[in-house]
Protein backbone atom coordinates (compact mmCIF):
# COMPACT_ATOMS: atom_id res chain seq x y z
CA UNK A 1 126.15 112.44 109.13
CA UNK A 2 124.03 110.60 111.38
CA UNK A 3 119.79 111.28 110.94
CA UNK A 4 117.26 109.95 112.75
CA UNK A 5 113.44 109.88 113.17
CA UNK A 6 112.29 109.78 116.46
CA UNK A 7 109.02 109.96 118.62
CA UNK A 8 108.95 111.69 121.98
CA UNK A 9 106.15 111.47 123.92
CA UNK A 10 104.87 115.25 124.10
CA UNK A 11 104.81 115.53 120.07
CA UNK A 12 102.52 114.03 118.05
CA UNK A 13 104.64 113.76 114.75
CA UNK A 14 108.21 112.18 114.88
CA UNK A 15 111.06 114.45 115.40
CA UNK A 16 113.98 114.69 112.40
CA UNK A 17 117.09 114.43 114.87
CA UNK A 18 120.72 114.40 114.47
CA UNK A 19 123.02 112.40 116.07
CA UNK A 20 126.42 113.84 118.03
CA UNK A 21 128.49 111.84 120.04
CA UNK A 22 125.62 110.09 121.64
CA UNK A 23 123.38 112.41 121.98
CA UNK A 24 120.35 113.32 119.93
CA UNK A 25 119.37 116.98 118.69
CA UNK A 26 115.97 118.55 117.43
CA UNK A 27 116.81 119.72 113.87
CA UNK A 28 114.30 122.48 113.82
CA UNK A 29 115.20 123.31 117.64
CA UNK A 30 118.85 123.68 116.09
CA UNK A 31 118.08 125.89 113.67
CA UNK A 32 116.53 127.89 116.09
CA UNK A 33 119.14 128.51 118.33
CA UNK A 34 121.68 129.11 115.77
CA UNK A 35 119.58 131.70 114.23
CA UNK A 36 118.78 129.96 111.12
CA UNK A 37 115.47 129.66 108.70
CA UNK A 38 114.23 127.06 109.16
CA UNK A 39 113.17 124.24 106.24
CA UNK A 40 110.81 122.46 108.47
CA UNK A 41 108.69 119.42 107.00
CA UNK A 42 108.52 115.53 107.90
CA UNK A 43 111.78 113.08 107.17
CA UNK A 44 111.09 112.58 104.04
CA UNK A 45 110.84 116.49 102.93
CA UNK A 46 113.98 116.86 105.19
CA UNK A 47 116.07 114.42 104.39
CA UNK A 48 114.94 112.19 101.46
CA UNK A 49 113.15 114.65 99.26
CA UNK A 50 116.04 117.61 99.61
CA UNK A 51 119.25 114.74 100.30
CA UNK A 52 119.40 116.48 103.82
CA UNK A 53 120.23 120.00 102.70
CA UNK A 54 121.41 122.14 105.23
CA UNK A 55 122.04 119.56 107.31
CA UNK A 56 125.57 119.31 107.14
CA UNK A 57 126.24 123.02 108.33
CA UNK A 58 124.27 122.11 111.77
CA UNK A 59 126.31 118.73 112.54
CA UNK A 60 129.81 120.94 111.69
CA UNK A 61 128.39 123.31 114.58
CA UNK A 62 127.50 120.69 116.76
CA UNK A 63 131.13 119.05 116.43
CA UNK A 64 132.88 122.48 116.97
CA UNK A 65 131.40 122.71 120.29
CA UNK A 66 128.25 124.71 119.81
CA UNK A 67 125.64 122.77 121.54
CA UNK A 68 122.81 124.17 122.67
CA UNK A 69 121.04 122.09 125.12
CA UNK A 70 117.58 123.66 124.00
CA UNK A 71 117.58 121.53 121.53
CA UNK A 72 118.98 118.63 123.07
CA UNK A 73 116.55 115.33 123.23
CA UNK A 74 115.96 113.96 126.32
CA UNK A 75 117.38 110.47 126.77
CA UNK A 76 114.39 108.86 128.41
CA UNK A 77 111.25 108.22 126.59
CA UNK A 78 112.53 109.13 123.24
CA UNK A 79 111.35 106.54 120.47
CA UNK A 80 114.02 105.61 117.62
CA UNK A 81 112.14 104.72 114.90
CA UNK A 82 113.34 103.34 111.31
CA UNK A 83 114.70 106.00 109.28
CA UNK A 84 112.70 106.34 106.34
CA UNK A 85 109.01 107.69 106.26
CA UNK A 86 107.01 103.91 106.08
CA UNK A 87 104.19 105.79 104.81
CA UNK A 88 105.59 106.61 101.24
CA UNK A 89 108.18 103.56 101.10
CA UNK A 90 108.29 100.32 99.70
CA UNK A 91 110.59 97.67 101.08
CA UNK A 92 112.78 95.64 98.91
CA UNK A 93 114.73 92.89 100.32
CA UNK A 94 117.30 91.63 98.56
CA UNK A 95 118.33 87.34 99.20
CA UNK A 96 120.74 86.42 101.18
CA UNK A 97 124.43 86.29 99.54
CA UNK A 98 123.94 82.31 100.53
CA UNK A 99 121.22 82.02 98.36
CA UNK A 100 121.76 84.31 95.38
CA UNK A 101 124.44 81.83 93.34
CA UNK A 102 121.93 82.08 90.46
CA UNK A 103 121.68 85.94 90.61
CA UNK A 104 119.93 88.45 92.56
CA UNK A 105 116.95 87.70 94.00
CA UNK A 106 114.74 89.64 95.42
CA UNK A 107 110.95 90.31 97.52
CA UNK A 108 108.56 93.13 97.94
CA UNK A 109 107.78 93.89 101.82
CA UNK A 110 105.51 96.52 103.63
CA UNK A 111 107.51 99.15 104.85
CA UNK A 112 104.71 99.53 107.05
CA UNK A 113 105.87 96.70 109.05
CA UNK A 114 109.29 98.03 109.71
CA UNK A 115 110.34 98.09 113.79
CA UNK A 116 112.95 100.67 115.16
CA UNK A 117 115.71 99.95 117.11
CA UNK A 118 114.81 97.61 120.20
CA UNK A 119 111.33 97.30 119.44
CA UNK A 120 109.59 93.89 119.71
CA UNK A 121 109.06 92.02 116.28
CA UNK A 122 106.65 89.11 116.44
CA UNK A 123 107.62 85.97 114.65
CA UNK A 124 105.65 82.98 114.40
CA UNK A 125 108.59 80.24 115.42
CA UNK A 126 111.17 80.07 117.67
CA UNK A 127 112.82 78.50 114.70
CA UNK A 128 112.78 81.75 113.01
CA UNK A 129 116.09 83.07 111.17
CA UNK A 130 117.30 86.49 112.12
CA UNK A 131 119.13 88.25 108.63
CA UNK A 132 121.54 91.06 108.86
CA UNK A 133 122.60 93.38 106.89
CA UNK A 134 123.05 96.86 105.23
CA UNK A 135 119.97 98.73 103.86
CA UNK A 136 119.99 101.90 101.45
CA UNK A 137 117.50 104.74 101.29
CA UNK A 138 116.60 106.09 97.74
CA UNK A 139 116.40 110.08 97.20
CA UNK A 140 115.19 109.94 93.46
CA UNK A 141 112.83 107.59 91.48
CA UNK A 142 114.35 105.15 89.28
CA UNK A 143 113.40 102.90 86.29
CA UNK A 144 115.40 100.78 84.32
CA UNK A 145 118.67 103.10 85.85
CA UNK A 146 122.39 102.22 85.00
CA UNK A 147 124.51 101.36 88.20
CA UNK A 148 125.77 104.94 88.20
CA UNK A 149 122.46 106.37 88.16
CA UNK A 150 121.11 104.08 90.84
CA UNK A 151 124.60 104.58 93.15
CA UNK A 152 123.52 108.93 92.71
CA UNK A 153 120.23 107.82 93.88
CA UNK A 154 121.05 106.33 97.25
CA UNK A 155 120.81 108.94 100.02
CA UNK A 156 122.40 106.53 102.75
CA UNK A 157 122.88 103.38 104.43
CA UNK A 158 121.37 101.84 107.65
CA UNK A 159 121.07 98.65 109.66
CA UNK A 160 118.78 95.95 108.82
CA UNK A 161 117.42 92.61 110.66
CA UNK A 162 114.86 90.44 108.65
CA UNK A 163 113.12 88.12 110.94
CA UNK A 164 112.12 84.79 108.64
CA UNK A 165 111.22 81.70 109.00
CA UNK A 166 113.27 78.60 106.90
CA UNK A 167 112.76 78.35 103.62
CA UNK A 168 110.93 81.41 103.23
CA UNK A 169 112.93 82.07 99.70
CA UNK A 170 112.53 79.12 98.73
CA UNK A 171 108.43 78.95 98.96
CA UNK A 172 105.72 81.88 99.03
CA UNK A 173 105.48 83.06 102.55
CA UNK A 174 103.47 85.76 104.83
CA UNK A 175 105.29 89.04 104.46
CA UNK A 176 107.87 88.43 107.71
CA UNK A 177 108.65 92.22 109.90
CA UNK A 178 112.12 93.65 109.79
CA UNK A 179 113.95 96.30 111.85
CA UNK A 180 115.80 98.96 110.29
CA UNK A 181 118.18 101.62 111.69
CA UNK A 182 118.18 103.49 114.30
CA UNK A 183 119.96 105.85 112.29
CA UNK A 184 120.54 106.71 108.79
CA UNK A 185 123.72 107.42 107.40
CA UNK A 186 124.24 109.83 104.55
CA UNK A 187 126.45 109.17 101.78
CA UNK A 188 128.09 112.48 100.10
CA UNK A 189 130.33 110.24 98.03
CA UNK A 190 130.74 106.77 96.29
CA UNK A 191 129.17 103.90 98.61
CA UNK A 192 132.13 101.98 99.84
CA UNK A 193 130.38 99.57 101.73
CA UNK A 194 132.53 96.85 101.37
CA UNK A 195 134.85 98.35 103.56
CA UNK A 196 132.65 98.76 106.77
CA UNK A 197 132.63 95.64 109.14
CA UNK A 198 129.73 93.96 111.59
CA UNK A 199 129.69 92.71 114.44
CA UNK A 200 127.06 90.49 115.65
CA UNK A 201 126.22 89.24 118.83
CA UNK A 202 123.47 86.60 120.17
CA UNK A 203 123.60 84.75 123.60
CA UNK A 204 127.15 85.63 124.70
CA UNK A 205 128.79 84.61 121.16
CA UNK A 206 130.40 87.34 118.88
CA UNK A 207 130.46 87.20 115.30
CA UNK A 208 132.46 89.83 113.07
CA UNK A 209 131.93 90.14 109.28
CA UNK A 210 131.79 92.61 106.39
CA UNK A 211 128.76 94.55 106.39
CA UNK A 212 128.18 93.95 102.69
CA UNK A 213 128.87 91.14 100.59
CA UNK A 214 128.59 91.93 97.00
CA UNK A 215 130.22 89.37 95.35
CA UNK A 216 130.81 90.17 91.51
CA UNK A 217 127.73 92.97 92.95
CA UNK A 218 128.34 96.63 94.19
CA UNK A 219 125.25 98.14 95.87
CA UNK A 220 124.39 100.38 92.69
CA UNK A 221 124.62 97.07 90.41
CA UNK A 222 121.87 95.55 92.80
CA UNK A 223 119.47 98.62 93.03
CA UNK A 224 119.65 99.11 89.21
CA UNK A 225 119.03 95.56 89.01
CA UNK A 226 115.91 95.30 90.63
CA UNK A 227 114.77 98.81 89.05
CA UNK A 228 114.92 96.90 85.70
CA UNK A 229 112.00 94.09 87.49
CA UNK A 230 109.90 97.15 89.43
CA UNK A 231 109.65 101.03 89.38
CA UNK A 232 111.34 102.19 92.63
CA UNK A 233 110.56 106.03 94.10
CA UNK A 234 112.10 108.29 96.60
CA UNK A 235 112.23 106.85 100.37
CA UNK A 236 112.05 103.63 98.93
CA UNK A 237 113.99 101.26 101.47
CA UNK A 238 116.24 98.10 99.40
CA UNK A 239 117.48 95.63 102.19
CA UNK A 240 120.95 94.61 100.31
CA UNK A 241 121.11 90.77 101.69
CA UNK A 242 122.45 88.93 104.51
CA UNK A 243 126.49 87.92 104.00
CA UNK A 244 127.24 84.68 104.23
CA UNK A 245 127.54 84.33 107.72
CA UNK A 246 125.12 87.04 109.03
CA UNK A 247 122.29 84.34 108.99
CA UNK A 248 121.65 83.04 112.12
CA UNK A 249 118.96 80.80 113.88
CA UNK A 250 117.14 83.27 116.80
CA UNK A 251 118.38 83.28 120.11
CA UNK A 252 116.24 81.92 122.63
CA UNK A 253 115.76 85.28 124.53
CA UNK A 254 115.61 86.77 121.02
CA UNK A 255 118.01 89.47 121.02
CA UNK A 256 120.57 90.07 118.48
CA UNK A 257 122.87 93.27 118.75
CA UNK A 258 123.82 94.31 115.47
CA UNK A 259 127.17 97.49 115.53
CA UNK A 260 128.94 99.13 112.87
CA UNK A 261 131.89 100.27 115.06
CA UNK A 262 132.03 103.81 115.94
CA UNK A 263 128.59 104.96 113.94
CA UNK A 264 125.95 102.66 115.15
CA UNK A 265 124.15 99.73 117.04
CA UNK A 266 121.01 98.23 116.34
CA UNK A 267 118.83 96.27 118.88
CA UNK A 268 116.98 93.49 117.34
CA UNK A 269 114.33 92.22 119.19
CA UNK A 270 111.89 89.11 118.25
CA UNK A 271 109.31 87.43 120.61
CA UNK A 272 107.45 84.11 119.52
CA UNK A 273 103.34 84.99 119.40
CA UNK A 274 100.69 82.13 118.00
CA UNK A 275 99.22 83.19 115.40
CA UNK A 276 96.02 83.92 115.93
CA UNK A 277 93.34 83.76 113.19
CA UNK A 278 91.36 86.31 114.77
CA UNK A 279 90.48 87.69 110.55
CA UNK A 280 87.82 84.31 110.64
CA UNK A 281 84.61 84.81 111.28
CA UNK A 282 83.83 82.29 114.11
CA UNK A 283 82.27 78.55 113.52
CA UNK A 284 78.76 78.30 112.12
CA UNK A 285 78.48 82.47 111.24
CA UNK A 286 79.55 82.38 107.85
CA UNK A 287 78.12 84.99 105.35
CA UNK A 288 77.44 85.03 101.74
CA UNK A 289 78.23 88.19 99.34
């Protein structure tokens, strides 16, 4: 099952949507046609706090044929933002597989600077680095979990593209923004990751590789390894790492198109902006405490 959260320009809160063979559908507006109570709340009562409850009976109506175009969104003007409520998450971003030969390692992010889906990120070089990967979205809190525990606490899977800049593991940097999604997949069983593939392409050139690259790692190793170093809660968003070869320099129109054959595409967008210390006060007014 396909979610997404997205903004249309006559609400002012972000819509909880499901996705159908392209198309995109008001959850609430469903439930309304089909004659059903309505849970209401934001994405993260809908789908991370309850693990998407309910959900599953509107998508099986949606794929028999009942469509109701009520509740249809329209395709113009409609906002896909990252999947996860930014408000309530942290981000955790996992190294790349490249760079992990010692063990995991890992950085805390603002979720607040998560970009959706063909949204402009602004980098700070044109020699920035553009990471892909797979993401998961937590459902419970966890601290010090077991892999089992930590694999029961992932609600789903999504896209992710860290913009960096070299050597950004290797030294402290500025947090760097990342986009996530557009949509987020849901995960009734076992995460079997390994078996999904990417493809990647950049300026004409086409890149296919597995979508996660665990090494002697499965995903629920990794998230119950960093909830032994912080506490992690509900919503909380853990970028899983780059494979090997899913770490490329940034195009020079900056677009990278990230797919998961037959569930999703993400559009990855970066543009180069100075960096502007407009935060100083100017020459000759400083101020004393």
């Amino acid at each position: 099952m396909k979610l997404g959260r997205i903004r249309v320009p006559e609400r002012a809160l972000p819509t909880v949507a499901l996705a159908c063979d392209g198309a995109l559908y008001d959850v609430a507006l469903l439930e309304q046609s089909f004659g059903l109570a309505g849970a209401g709340g934001d994405f993260f009562e809908r789908v991370i706090a309850s693990r998407a409850a309910g959900l599953d009976s509107l998508e099986a109506r949606l794929l028999s044929g009942r469509r109701p175009t009520a509740a249809r969104l329209p395709d113009d003007g409609a906002l896909l933002l990252p999947p996860c409520d930014p408000s309530r998450a942290s981000h955790v971003q996992l190294a790349p597989r490249a760079l992990s030969a010692g063990g995991p390692g890992f950085r805390m992010r603002d979720a607040r600077a998560f970009l959706g889906s063909g949204q402009p990120a602004l980098v700070a070089s044109s020699g920035a680095l553009a990471e892909v990967g797979l993401a998961v979205v937590l459902g419970d809190d966890l601290e010090q979990a077991s892999a089992i525990e930590a694999e029961r606490a992932v609600v789903g899977y999504t896209l992710i593209v860290d913009w960096v800049l070299p050597g950004d593991w290797e030294r402290a940097a500025p947090p760097t923004p990342a986009q996530l999604g557009p949509y987020l997949v849901t995960t009734p069983g076992p995460l079997r990751l390994d078996e999904l593939r990417l493809v990647i392409e950049a300026e004409g050139r086409r890149v296919e590789t597995c979508a996660f690259e665990g090494g002697e790692h499965d995903p629920g190793e990794l998230v119950a390894y960093v909830s032994h170093h912080v506490s992690l809660r509900a919503g909380d968003v853990l970028g899983l790492g780059a494979p090997t070869n899913a770490r490329l320099a940034r195009p020079r129109d900056g677009r990278v198109a990230v797919t998961l054959p037959r569930v999703m595409t993400l559009s990855a967008w970066s543009v180069e902006a100075s960096l502007e210390e407009r935060w100083r006060r100017p020459a000759g007014s400083r101020r004393r405490l």
